[in-house]
PDB file of N, CA and C in Angstrom:
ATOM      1  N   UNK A   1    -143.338-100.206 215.658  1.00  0.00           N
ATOM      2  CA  UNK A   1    -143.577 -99.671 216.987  1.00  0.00           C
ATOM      3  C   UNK A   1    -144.873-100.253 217.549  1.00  0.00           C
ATOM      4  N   UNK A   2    -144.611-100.810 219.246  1.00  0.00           N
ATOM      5  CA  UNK A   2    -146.160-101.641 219.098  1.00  0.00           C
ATOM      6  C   UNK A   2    -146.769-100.408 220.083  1.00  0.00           C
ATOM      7  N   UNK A   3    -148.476-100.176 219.868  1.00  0.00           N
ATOM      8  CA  UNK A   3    -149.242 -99.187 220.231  1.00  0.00           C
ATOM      9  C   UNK A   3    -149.723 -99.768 221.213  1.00  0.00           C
ATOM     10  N   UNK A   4    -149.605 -98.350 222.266  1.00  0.00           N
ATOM     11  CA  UNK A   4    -150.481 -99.035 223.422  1.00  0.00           C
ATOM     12  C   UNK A   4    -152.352 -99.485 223.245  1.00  0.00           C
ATOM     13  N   UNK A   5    -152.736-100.127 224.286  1.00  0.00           N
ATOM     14  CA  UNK A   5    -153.988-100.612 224.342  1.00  0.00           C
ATOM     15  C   UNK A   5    -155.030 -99.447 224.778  1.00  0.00           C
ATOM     16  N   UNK A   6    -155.738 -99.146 223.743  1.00  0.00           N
ATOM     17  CA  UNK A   6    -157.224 -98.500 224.223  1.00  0.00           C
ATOM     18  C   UNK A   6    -158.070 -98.971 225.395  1.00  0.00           C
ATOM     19  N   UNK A   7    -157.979 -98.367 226.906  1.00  0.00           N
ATOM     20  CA  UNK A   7    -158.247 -98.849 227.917  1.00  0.00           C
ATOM     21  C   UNK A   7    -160.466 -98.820 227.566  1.00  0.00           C
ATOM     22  N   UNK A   8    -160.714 -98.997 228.612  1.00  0.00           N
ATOM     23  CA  UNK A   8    -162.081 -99.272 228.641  1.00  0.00           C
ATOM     24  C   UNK A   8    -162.555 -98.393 229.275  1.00  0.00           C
ATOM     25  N   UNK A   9    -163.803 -97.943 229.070  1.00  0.00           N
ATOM     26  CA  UNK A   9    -164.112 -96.635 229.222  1.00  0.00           C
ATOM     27  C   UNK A   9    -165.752 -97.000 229.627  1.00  0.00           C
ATOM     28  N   UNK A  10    -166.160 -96.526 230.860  1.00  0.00           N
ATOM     29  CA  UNK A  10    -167.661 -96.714 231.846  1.00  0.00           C
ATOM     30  C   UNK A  10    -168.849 -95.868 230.639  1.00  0.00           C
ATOM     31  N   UNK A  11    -168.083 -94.904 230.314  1.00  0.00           N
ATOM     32  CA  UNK A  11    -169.142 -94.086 229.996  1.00  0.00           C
ATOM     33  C   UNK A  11    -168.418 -92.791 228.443  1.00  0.00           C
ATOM     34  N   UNK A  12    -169.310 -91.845 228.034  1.00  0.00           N
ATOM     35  CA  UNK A  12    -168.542 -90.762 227.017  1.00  0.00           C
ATOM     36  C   UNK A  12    -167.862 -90.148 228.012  1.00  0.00           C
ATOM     37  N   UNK A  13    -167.971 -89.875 228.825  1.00  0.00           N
ATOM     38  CA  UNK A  13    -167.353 -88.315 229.709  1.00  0.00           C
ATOM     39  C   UNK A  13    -166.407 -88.639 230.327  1.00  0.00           C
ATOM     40  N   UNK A  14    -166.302 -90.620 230.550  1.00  0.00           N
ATOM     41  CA  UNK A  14    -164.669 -90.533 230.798  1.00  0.00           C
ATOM     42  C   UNK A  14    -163.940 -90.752 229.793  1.00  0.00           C
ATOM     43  N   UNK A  15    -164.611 -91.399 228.895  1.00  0.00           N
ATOM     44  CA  UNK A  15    -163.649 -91.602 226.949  1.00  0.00           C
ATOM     45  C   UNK A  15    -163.386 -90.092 227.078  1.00  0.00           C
ATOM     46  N   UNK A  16    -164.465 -89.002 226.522  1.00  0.00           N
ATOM     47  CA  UNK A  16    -163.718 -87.563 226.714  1.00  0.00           C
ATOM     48  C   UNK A  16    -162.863 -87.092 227.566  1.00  0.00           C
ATOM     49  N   UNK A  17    -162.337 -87.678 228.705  1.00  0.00           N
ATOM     50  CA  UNK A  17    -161.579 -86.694 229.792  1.00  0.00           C
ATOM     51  C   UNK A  17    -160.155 -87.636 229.316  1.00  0.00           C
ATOM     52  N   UNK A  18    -160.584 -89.000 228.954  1.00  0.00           N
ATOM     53  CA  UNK A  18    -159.047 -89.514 228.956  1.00  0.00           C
ATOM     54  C   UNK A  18    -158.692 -88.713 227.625  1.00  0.00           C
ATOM     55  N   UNK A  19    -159.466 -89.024 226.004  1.00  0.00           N
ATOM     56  CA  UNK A  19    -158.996 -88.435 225.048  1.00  0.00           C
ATOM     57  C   UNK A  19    -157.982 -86.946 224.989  1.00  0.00           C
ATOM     58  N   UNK A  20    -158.854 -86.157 226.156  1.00  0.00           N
ATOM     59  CA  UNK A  20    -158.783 -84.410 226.213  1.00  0.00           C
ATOM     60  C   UNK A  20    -157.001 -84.889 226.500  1.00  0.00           C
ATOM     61  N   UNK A  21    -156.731 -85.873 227.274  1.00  0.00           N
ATOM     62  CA  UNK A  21    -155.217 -85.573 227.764  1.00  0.00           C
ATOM     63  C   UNK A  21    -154.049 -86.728 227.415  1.00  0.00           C
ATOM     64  N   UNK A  22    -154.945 -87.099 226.131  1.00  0.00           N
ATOM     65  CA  UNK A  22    -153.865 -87.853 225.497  1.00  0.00           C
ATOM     66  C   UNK A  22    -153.820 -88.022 224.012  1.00  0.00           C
ATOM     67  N   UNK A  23    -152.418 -88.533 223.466  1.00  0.00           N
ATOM     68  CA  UNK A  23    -152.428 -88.291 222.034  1.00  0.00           C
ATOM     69  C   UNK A  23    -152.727 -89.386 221.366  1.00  0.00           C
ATOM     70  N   UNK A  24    -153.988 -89.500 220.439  1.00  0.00           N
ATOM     71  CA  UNK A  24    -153.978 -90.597 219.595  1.00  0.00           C
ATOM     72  C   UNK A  24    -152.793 -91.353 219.018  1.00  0.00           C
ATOM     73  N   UNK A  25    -151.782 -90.920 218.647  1.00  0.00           N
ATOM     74  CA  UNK A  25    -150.926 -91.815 217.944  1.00  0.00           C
ATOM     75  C   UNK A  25    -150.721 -92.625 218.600  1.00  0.00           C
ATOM     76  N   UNK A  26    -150.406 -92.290 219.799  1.00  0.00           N
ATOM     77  CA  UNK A  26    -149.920 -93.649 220.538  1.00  0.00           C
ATOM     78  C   UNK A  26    -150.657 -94.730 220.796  1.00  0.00           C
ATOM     79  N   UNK A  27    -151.543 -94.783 220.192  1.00  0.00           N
ATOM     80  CA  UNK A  27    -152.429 -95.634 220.382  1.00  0.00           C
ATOM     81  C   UNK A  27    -153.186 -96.196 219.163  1.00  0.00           C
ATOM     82  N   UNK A  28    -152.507 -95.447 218.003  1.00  0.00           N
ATOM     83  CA  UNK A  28    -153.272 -96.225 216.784  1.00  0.00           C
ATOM     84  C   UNK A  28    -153.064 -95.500 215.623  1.00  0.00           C
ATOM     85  N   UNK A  29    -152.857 -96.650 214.300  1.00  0.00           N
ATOM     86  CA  UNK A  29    -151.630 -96.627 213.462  1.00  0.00           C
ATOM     87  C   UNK A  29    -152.574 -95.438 212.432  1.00  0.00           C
ATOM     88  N   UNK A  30    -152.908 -93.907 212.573  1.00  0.00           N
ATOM     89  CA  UNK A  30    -153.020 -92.797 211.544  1.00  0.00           C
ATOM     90  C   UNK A  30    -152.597 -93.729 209.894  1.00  0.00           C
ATOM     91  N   UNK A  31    -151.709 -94.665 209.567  1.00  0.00           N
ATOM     92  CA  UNK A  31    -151.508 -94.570 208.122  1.00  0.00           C
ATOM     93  C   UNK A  31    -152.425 -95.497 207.967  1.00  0.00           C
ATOM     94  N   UNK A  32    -153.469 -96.254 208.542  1.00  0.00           N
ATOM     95  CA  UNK A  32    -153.866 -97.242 207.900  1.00  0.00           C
ATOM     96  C   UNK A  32    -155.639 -97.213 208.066  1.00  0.00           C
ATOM     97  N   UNK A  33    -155.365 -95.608 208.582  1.00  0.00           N
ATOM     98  CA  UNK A  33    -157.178 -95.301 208.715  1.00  0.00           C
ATOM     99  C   UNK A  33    -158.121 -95.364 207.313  1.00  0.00           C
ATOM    100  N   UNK A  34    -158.484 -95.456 207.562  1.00  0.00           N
ATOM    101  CA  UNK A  34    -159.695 -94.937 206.457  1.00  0.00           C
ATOM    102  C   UNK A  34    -160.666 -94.118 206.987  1.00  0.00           C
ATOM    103  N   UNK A  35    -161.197 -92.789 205.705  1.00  0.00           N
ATOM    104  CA  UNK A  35    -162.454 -92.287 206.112  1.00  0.00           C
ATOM    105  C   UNK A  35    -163.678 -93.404 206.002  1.00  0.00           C
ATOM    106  N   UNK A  36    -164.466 -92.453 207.034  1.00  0.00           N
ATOM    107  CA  UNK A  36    -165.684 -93.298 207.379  1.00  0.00           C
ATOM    108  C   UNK A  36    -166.774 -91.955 207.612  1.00  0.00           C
ATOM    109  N   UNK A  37    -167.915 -92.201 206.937  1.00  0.00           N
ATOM    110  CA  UNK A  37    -168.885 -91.448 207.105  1.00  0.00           C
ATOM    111  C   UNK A  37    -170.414 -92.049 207.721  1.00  0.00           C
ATOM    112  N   UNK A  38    -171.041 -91.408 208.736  1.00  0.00           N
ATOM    113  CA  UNK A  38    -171.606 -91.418 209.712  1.00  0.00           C
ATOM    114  C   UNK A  38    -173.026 -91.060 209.312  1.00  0.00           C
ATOM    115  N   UNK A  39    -174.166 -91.017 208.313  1.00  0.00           N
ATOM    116  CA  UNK A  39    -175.021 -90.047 208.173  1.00  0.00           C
ATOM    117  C   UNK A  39    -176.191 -90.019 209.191  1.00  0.00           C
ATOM    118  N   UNK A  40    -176.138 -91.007 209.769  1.00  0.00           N
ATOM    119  CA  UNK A  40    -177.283 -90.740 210.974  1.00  0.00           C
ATOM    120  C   UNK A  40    -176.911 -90.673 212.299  1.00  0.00           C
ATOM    121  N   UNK A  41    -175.618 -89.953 212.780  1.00  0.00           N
ATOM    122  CA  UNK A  41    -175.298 -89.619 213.881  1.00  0.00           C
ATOM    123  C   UNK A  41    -175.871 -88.393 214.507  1.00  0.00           C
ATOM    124  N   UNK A  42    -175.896 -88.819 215.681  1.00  0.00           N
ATOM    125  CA  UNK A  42    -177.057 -87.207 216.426  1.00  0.00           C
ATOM    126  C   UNK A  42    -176.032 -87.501 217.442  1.00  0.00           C
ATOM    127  N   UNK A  43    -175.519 -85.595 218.045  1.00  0.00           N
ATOM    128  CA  UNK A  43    -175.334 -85.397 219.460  1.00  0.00           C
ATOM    129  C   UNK A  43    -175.793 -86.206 220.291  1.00  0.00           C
ATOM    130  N   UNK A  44    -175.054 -86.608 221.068  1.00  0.00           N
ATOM    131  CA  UNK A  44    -175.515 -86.633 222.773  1.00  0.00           C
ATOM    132  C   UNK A  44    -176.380 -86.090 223.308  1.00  0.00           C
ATOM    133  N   UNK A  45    -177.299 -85.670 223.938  1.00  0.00           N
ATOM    134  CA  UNK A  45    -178.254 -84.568 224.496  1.00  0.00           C
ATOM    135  C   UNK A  45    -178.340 -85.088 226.091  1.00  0.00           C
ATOM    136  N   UNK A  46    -178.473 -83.881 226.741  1.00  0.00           N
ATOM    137  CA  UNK A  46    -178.891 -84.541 228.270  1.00  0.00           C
ATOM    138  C   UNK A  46    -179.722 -83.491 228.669  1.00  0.00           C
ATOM    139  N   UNK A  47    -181.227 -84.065 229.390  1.00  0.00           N
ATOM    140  CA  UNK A  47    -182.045 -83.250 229.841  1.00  0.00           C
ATOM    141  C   UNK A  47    -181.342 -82.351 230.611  1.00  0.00           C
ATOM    142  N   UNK A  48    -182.271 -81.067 231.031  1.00  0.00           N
ATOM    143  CA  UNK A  48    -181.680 -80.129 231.981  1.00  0.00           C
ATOM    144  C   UNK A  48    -183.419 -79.882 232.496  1.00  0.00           C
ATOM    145  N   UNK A  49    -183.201 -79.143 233.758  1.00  0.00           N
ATOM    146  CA  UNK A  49    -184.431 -78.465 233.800  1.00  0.00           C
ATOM    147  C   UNK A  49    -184.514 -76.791 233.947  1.00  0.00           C
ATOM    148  N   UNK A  50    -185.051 -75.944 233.381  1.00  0.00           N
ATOM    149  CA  UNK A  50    -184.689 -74.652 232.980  1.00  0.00           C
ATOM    150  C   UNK A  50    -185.642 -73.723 233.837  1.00  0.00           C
ATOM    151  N   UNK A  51    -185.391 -72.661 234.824  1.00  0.00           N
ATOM    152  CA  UNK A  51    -186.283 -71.921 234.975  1.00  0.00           C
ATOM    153  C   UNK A  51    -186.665 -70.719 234.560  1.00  0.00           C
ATOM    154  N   UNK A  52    -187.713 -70.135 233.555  1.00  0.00           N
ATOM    155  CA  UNK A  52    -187.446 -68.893 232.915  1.00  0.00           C
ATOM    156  C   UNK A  52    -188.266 -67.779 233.066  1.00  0.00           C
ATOM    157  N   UNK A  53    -188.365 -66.590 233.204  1.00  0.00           N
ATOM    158  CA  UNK A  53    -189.079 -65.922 233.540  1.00  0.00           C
ATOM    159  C   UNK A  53    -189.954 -65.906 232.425  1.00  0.00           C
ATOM    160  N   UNK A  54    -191.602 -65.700 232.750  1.00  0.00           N
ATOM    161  CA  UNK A  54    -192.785 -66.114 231.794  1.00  0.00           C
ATOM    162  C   UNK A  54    -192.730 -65.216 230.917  1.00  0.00           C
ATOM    163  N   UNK A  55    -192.708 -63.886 231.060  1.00  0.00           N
ATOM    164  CA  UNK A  55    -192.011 -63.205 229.488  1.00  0.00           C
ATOM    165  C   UNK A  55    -191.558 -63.734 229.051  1.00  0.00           C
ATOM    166  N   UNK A  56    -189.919 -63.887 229.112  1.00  0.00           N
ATOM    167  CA  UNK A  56    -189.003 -64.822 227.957  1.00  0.00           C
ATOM    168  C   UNK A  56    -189.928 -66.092 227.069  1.00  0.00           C
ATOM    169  N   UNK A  57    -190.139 -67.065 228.007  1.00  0.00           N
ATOM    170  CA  UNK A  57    -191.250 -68.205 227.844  1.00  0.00           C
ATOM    171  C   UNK A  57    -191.950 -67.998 227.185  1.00  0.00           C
ATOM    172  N   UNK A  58    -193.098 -66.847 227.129  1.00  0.00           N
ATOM    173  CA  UNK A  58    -193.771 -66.149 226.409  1.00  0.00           C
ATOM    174  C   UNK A  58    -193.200 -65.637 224.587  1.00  0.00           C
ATOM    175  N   UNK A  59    -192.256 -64.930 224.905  1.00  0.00           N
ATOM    176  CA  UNK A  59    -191.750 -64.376 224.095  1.00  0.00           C
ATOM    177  C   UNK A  59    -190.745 -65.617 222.758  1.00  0.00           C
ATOM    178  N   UNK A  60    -190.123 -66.366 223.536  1.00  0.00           N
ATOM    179  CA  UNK A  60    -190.050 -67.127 222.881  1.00  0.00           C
ATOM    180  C   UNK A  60    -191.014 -68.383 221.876  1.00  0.00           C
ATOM    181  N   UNK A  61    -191.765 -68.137 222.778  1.00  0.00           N
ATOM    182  CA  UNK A  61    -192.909 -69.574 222.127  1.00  0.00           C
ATOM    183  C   UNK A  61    -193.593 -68.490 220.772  1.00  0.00           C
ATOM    184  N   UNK A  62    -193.789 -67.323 221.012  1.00  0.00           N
ATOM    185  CA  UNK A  62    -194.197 -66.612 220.022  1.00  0.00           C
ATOM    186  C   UNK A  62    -193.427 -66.650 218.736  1.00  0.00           C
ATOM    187  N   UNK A  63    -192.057 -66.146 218.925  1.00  0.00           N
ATOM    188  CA  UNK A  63    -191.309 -66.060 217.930  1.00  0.00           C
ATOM    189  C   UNK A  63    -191.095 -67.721 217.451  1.00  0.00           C
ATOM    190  N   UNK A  64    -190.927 -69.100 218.075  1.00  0.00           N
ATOM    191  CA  UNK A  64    -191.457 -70.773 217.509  1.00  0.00           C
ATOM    192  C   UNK A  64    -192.333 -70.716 216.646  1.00  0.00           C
ATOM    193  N   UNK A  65    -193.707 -70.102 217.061  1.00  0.00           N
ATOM    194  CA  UNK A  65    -195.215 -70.158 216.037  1.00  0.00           C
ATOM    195  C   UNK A  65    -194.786 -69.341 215.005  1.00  0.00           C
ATOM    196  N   UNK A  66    -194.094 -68.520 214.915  1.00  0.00           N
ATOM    197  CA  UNK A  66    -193.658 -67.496 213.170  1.00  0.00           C
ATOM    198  C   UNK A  66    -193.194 -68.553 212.727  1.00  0.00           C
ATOM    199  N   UNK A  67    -191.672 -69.242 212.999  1.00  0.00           N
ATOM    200  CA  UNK A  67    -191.243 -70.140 212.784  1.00  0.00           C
ATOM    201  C   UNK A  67    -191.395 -71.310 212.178  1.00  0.00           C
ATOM    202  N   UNK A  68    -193.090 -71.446 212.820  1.00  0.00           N
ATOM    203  CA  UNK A  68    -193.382 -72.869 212.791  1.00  0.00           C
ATOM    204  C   UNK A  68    -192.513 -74.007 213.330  1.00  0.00           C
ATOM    205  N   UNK A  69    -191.629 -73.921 214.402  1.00  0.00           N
ATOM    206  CA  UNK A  69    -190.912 -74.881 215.441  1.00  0.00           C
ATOM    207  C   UNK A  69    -191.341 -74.985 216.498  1.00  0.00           C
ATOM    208  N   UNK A  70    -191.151 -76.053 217.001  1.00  0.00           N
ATOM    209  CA  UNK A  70    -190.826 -75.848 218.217  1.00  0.00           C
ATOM    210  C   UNK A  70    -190.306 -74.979 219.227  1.00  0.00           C
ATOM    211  N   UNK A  71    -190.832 -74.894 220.494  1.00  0.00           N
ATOM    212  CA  UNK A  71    -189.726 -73.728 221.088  1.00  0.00           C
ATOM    213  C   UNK A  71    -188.658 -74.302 221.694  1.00  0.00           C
ATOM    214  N   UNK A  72    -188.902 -75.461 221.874  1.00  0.00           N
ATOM    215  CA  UNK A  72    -187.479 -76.168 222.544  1.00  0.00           C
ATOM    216  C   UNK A  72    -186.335 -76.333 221.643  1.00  0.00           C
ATOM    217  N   UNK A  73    -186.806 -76.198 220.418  1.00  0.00           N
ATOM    218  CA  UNK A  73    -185.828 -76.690 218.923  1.00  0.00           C
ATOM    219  C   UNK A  73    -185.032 -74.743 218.921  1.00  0.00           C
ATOM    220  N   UNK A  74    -186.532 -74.064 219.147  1.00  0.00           N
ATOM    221  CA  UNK A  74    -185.872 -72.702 218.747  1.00  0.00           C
ATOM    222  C   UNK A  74    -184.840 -72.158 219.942  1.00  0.00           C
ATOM    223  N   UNK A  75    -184.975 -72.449 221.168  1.00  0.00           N
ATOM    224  CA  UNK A  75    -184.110 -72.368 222.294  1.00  0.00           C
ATOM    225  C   UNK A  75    -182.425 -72.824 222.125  1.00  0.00           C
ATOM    226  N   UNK A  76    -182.609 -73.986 221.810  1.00  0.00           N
ATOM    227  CA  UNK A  76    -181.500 -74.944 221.353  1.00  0.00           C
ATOM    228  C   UNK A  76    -180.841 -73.881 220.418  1.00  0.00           C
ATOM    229  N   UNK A  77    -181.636 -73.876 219.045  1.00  0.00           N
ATOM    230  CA  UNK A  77    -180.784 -72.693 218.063  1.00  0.00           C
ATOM    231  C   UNK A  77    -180.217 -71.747 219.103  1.00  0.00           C
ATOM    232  N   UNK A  78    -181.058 -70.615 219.152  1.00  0.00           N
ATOM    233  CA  UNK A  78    -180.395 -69.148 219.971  1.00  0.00           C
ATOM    234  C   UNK A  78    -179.592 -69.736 221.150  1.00  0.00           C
ATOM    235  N   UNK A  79    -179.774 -70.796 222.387  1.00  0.00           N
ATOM    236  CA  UNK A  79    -178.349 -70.902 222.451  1.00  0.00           C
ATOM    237  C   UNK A  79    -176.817 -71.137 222.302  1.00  0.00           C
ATOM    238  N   UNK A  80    -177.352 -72.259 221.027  1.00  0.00           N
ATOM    239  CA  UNK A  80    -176.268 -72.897 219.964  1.00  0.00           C
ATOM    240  C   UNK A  80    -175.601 -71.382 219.968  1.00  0.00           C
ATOM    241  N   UNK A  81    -176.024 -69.986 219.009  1.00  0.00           N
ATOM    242  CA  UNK A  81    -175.814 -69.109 218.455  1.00  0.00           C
ATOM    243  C   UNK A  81    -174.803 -68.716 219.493  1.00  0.00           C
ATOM    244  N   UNK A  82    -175.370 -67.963 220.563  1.00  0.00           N
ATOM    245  CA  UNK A  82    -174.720 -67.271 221.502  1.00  0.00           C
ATOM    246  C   UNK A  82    -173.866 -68.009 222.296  1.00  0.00           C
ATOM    247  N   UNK A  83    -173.712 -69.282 222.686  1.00  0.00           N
ATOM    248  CA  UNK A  83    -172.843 -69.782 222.756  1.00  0.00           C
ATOM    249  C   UNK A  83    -171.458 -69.991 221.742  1.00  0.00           C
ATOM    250  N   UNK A  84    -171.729 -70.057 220.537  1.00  0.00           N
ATOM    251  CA  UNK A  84    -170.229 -70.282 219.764  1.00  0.00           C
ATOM    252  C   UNK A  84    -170.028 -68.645 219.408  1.00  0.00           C
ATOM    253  N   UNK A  85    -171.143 -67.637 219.701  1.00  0.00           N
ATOM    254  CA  UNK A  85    -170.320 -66.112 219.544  1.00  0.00           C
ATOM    255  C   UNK A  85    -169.278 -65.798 221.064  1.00  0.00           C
ATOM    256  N   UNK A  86    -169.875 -66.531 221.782  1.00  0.00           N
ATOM    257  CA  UNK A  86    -168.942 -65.940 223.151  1.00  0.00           C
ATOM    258  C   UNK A  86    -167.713 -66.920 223.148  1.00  0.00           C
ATOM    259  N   UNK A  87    -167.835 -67.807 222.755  1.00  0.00           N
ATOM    260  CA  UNK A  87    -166.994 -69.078 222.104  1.00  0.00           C
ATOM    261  C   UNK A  87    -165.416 -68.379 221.242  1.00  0.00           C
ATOM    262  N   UNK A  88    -166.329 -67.692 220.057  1.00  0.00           N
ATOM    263  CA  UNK A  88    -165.435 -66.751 219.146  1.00  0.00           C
ATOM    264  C   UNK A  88    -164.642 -65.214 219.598  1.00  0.00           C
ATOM    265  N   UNK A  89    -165.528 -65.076 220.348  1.00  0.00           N
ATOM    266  CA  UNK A  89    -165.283 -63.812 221.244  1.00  0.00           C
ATOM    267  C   UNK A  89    -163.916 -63.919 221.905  1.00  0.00           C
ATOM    268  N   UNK A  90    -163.769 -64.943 222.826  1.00  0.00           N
ATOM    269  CA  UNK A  90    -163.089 -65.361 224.083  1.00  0.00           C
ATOM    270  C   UNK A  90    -161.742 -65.491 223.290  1.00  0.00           C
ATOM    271  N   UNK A  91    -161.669 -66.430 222.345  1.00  0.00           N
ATOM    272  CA  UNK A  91    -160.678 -66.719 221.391  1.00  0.00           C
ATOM    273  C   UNK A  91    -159.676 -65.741 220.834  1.00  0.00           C
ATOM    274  N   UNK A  92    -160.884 -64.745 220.038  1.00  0.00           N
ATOM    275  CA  UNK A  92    -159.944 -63.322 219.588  1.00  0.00           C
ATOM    276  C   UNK A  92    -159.538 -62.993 220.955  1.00  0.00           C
ATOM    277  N   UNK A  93    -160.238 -62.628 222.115  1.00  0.00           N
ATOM    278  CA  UNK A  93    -159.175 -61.684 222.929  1.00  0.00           C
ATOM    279  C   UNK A  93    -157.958 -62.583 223.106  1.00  0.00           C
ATOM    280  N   UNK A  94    -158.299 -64.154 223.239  1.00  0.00           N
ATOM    281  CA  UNK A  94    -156.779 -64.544 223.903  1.00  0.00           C
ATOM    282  C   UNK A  94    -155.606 -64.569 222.614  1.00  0.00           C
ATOM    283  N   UNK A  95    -156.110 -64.731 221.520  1.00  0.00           N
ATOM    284  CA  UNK A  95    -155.275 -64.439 220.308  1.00  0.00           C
ATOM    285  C   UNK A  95    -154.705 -62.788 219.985  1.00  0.00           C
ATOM    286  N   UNK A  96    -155.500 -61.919 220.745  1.00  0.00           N
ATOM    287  CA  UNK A  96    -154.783 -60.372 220.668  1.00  0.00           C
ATOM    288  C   UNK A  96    -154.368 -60.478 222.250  1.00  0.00           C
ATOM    289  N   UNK A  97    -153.980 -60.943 222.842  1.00  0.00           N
ATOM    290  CA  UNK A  97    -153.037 -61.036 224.279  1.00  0.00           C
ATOM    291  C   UNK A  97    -151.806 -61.856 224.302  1.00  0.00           C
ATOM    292  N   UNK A  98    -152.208 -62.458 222.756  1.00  0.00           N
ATOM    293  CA  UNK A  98    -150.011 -63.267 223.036  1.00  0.00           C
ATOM    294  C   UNK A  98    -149.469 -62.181 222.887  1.00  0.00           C
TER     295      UNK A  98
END
């Protein structure tokens, strides 16, 4: 079976939008992969600019110095966190609504 051609891609976010709506096979032969391991791969990151009320700001940079982190590192965590709980959250309800 001949596989179609992996088109060319400007940037990640259009590789991601084409991937999101199409199926690898068709495009490349699964029996002849091999694993491959990556050990110095890092996320993507893209600045943002954040506005926070100086409590929080406050409050956070405090709880960094217990830490000994950063507060931008400790931000990142607690939203990592609360993001994949509302993540998990969202999931169960739509899994108790089939």
């Amino acid at each position: 079976m001949t596989k179609k051609r992996i088109p060319t891609f400007r940037n990640e976010d259009e590789e991601r939008e084409f991937w999101a709506t199409h199926d690898s096979t068709g495009f490349l032969d699964w029996s002849k992969a091999k694993r491959a391991v990556f050990p110095a791969l890092r996320p993507s990151t893209r600045s943002i600019s954040l506005r926070l009320p100086e409590s929080i700001l406050v409050g956070l940079k405090m709880l960094a110095n217990r830490r000994d982190v950063p507060y931008q590192s400790l931000l990142k965590v607690f939203l990592a966190e609360k993001v994949e709980e509302e993540l998990r959250r969202l999931r169960v309800k739509t899994a108790h609504a089939k």
